[in-house]
N, C-alpha and C. Protein backbone atom coordinates (compact mmCIF):
# COMPACT_ATOMS: atom_id res chain seq x y z
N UNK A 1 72.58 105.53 114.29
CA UNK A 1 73.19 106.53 115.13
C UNK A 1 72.93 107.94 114.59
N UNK A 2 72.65 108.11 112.94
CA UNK A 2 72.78 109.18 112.72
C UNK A 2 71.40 109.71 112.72
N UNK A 3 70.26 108.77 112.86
CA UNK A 3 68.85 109.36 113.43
C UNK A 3 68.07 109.00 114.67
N UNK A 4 69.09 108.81 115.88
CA UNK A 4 68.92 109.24 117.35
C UNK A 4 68.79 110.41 117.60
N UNK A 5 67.49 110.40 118.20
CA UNK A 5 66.82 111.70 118.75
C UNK A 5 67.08 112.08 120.09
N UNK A 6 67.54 113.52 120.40
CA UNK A 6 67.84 113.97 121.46
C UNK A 6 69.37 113.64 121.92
N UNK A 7 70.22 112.73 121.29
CA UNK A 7 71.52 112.75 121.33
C UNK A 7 72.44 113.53 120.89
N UNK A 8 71.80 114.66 119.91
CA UNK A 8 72.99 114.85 118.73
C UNK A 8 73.94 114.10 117.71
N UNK A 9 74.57 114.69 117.10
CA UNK A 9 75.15 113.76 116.32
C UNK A 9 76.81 112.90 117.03
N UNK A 10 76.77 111.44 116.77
CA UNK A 10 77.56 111.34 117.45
C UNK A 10 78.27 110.58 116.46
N UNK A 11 79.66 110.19 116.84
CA UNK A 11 80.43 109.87 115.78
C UNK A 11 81.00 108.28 116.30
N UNK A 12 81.09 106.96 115.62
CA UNK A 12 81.74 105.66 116.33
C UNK A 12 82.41 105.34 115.10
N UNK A 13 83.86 105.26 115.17
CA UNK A 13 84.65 104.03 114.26
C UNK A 13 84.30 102.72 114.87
N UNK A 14 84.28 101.44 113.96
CA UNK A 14 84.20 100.75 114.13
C UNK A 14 85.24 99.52 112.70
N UNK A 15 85.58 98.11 113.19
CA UNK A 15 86.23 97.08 112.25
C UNK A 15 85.24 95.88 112.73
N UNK A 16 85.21 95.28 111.94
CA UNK A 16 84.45 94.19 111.83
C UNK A 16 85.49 93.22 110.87
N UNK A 17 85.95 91.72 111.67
CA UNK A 17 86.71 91.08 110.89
C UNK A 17 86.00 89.68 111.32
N UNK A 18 85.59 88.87 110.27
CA UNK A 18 85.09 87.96 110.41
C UNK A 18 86.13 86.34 109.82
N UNK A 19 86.37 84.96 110.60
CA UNK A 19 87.30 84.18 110.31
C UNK A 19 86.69 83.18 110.86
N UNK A 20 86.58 82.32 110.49
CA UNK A 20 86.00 80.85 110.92
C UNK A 20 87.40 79.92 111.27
N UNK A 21 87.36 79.22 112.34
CA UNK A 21 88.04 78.34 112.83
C UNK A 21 87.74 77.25 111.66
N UNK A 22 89.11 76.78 111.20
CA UNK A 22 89.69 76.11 110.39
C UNK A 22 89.87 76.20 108.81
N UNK A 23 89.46 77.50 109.11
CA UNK A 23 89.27 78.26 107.98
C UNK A 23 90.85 79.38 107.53
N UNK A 24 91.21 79.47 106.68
CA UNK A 24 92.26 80.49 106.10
C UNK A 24 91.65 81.38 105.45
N UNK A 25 90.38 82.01 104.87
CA UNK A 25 89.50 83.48 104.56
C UNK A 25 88.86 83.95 105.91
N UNK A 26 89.49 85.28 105.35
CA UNK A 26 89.26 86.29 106.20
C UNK A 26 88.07 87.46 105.94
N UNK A 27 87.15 87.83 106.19
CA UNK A 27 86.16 88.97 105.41
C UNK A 27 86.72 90.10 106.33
N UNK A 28 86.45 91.79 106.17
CA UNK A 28 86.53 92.71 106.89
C UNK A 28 86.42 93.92 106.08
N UNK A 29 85.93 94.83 107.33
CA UNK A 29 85.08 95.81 106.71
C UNK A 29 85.47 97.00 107.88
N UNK A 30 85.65 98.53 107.49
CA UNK A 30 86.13 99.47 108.47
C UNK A 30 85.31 100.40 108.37
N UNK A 31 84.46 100.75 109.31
CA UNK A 31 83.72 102.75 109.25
C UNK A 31 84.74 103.28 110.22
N UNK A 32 85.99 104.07 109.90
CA UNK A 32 86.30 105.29 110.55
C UNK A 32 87.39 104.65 111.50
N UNK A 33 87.76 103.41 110.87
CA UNK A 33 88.66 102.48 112.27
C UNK A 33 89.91 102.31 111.37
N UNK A 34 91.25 102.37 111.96
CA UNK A 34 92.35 101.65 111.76
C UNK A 34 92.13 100.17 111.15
N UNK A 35 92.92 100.52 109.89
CA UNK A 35 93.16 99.09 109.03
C UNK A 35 93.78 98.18 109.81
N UNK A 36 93.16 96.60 110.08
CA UNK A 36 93.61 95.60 110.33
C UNK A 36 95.32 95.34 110.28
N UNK A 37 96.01 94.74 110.67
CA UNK A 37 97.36 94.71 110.58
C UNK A 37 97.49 93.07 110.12
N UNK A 38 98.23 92.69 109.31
CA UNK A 38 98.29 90.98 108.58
C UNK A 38 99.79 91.02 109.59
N UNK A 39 99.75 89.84 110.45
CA UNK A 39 100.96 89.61 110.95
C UNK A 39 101.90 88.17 110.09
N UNK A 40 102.68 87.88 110.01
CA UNK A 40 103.78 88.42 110.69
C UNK A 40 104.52 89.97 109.88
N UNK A 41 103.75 90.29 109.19
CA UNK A 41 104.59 91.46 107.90
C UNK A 41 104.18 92.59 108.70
N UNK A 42 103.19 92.75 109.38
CA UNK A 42 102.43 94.03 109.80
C UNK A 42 102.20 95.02 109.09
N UNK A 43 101.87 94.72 107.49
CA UNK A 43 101.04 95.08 106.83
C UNK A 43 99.47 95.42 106.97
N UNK A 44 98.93 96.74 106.23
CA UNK A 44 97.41 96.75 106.76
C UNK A 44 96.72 95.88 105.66
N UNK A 45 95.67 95.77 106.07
CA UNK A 45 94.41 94.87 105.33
C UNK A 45 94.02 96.15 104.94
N UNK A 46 94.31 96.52 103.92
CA UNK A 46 93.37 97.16 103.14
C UNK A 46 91.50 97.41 103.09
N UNK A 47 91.34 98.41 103.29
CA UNK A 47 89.48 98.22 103.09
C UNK A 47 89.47 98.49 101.73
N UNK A 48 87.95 97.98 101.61
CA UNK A 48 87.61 98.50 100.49
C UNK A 48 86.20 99.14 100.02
N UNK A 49 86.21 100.15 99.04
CA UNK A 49 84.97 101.51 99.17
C UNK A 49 85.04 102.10 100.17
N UNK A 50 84.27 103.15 100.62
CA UNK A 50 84.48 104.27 101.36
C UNK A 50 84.08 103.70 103.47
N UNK A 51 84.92 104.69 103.87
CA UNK A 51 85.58 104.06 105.49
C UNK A 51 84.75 105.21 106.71
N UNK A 52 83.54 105.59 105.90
CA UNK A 52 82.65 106.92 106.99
C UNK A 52 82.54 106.35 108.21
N UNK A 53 82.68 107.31 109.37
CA UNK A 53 82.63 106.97 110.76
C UNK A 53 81.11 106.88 110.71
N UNK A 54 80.46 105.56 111.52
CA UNK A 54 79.08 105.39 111.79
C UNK A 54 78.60 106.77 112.52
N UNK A 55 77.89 107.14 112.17
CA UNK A 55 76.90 108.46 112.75
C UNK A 55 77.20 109.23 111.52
N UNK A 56 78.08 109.24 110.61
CA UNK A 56 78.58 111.03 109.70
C UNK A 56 77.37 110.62 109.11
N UNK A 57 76.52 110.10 108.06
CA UNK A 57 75.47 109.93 107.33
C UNK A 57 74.48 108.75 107.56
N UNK A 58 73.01 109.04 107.22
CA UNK A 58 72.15 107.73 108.11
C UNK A 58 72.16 106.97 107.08
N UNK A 59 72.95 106.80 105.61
CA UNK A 59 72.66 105.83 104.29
C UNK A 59 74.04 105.29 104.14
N UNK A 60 75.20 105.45 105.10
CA UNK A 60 76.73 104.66 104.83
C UNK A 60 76.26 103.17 104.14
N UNK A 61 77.01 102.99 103.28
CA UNK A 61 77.53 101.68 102.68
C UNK A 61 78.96 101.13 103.01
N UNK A 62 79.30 100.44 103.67
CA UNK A 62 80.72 99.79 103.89
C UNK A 62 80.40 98.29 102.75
N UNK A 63 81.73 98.15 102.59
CA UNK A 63 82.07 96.87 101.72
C UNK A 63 82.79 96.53 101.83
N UNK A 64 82.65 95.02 102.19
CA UNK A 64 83.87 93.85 102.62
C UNK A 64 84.90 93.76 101.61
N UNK A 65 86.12 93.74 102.24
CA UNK A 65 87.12 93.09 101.70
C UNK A 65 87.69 91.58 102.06
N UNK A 66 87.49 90.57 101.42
CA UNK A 66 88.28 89.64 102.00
C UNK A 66 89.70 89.09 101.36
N UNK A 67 90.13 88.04 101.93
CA UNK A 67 91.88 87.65 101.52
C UNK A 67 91.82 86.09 102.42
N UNK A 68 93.02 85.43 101.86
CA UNK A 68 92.86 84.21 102.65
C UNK A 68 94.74 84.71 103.50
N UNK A 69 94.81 83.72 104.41
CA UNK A 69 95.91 83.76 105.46
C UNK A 69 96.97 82.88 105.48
N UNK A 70 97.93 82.64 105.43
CA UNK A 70 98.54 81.83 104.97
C UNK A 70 98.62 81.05 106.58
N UNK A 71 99.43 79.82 106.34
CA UNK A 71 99.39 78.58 108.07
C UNK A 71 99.94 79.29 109.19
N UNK A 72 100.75 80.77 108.78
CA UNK A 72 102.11 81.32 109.70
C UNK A 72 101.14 82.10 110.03
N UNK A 73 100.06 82.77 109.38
CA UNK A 73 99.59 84.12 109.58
C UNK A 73 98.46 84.53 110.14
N UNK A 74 98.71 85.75 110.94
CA UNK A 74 97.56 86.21 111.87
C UNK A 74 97.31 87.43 111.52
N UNK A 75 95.98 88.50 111.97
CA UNK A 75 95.43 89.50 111.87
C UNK A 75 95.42 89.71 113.39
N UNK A 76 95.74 91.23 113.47
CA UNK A 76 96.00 92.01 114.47
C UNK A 76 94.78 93.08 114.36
N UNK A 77 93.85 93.41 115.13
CA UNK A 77 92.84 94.26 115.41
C UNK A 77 93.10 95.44 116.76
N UNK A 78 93.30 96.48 116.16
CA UNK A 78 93.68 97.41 117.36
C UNK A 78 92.72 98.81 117.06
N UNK A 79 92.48 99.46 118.38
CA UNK A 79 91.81 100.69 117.60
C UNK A 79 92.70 101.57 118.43
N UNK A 80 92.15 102.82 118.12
CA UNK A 80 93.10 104.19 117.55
C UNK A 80 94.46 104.95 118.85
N UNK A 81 93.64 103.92 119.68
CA UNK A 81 94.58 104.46 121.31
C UNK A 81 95.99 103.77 120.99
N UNK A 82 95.69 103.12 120.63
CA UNK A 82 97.31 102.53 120.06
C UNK A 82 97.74 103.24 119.32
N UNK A 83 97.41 103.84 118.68
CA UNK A 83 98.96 104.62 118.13
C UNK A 83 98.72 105.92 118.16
N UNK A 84 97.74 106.55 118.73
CA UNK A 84 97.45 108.18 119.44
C UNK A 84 98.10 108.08 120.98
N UNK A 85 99.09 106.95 121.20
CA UNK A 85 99.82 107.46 122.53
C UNK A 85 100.58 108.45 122.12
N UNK A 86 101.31 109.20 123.18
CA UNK A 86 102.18 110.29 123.48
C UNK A 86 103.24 109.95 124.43
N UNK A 87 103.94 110.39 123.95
CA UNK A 87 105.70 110.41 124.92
C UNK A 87 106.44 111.86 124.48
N UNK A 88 106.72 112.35 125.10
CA UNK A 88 107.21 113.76 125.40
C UNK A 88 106.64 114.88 124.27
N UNK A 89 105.14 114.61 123.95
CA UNK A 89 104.38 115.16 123.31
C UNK A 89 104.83 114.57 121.92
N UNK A 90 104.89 113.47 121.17
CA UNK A 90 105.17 113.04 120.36
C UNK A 90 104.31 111.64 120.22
N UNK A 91 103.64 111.67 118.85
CA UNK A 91 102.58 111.07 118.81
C UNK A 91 103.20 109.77 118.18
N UNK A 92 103.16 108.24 118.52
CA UNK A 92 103.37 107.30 118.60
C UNK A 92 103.35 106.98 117.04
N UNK A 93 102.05 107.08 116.38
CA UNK A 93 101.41 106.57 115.14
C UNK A 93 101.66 105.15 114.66
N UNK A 94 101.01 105.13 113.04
CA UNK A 94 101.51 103.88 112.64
C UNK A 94 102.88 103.31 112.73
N UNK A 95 103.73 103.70 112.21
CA UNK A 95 105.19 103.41 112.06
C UNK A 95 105.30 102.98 113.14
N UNK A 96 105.42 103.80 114.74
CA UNK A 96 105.62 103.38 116.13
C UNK A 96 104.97 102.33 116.40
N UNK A 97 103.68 101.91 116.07
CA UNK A 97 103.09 101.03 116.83
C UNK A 97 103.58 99.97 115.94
N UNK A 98 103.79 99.60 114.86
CA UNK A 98 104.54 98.61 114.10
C UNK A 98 105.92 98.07 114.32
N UNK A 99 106.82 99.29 114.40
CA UNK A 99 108.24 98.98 115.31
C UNK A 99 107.80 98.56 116.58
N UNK A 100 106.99 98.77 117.41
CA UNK A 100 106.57 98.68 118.49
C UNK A 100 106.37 96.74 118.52
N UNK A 101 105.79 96.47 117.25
CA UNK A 101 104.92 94.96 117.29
C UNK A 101 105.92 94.21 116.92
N UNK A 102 107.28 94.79 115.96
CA UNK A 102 107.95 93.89 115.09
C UNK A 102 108.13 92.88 116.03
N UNK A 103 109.22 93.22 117.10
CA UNK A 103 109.85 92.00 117.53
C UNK A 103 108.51 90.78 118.34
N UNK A 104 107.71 91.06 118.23
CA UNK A 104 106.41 89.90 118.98
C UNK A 104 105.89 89.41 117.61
N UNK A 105 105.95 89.69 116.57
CA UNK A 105 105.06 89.19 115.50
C UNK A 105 104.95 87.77 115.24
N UNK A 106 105.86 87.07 115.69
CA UNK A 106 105.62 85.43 115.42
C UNK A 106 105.67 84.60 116.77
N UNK A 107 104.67 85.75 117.62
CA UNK A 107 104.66 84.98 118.70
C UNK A 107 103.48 84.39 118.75
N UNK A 108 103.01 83.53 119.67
CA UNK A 108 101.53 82.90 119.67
C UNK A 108 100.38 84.22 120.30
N UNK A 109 99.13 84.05 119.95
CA UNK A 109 98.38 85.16 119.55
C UNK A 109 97.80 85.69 120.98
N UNK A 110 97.86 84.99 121.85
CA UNK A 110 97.60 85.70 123.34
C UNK A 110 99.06 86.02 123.90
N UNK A 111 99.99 85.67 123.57
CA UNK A 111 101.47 86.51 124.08
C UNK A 111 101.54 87.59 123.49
N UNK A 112 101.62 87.30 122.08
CA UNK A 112 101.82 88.79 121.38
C UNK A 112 100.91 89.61 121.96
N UNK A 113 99.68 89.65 122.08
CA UNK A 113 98.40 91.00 122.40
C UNK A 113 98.99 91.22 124.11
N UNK A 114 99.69 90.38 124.71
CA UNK A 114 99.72 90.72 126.08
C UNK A 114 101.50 91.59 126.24
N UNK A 115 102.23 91.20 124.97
CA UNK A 115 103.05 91.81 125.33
C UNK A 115 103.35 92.97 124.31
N UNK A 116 102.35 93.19 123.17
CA UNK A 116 102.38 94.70 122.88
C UNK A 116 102.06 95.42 123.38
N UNK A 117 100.56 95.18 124.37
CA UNK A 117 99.99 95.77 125.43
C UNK A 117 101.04 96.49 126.47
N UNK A 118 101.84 95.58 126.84
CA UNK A 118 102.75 96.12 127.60
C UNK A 118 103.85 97.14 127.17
N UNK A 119 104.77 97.07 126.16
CA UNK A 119 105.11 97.75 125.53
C UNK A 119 105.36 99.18 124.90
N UNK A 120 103.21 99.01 124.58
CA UNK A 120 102.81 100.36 124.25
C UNK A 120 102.43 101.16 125.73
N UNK A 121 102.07 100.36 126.82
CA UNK A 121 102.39 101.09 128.24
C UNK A 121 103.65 101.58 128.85
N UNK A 122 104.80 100.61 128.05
CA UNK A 122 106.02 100.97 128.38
C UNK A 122 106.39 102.32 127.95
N UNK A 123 105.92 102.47 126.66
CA UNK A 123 106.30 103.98 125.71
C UNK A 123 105.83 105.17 125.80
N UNK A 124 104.41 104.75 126.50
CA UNK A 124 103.56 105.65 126.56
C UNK A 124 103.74 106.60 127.88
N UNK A 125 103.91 108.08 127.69
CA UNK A 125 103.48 108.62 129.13
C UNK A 125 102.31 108.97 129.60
N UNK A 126 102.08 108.66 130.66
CA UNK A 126 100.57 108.30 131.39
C UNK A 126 100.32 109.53 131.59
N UNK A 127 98.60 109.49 131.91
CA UNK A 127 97.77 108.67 131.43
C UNK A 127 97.00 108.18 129.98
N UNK A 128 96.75 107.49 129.93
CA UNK A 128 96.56 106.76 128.80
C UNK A 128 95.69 107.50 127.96
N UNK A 129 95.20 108.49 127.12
CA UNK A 129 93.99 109.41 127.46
C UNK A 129 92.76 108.42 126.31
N UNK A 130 93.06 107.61 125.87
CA UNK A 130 91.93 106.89 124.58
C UNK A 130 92.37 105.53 125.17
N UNK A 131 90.97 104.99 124.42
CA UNK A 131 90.81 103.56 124.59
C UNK A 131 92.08 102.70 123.96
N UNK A 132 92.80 101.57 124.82
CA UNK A 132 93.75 101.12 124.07
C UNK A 132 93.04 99.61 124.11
N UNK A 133 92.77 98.81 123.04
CA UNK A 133 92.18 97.35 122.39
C UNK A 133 93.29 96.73 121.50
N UNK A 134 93.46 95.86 121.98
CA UNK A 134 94.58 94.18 120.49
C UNK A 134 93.97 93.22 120.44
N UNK A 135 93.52 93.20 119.43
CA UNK A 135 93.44 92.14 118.97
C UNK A 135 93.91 90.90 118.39
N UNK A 136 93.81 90.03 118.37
CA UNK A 136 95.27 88.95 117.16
C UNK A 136 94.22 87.82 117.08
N UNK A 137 93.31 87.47 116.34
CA UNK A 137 93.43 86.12 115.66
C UNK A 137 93.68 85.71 114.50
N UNK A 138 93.84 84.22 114.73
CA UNK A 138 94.53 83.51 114.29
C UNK A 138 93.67 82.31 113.67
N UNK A 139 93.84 81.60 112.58
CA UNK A 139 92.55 80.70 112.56
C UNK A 139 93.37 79.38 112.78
N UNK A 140 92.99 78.64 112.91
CA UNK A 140 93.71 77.22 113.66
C UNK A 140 94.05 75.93 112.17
């Protein structure tokens, strides 16, 4: 991205979380994206080494972090529209979008993403102006 010609420079966060079905390790890796959320605690997954948005330099190095999951536990993948909503000019953030998740956290992993979704539409005053994405898996 950062040696596309005739584009200018452009800037993409991105997470990359990798989990194999039947598997409890987790790998993941962030340029410029919101830390993973470990449910049911809604704790972040930590990255690890440096988190440059893809495009700032054409030589970025990202480096995986991994962790294993315990039988209860899921990873939550969201990017930044989730918690850059607004309600009476008041910016949502981490904290909000976490109070926001508490009470769904030990729900099964397509309820929870369908009813934080809702939620953060509930809180939010429209229109939505950034991309809002949830993620939740879960490994079996």
């Amino acid at each position: 991205m950062a040696e596309r010609p005739g584009r200018g420079r452009q800037l993409v966060s991105a997470a990359c979380v990798r989990c194999s079905p039947g598997d409890s390790e987790i790998t993941w890796a962030s340029a410029g994206h919101p830390a993973p959320l470990a449910l049911p605690g809604l704790g972040e997954l930590p990255p690890r080494g440096s988190t440059f948005l893809l495009g700032a330099e054409p030589d970025i190095e990202l480096t995986n972090a991994s962790g294993r999951l315990g039988v209860d536990e899921e990873v939550l993948v969201y990017t930044d529209g989730a918690t850059d909503v607004r309600r009476d000019g008041s910016l949502l953030g981490l904290a909000g979008l976490t109070g926001l998740l508490a009470p769904f956290a030990g729900l099964p992993a397509r309820e929870l993403a369908d009813r934080a979704q809702e939620a953060l539409l509930e809180w939010a005053d429209p229109p939505i102006r950034d991309d809002l994405c949830l993620l939740v898996l879960r490994p079996r």
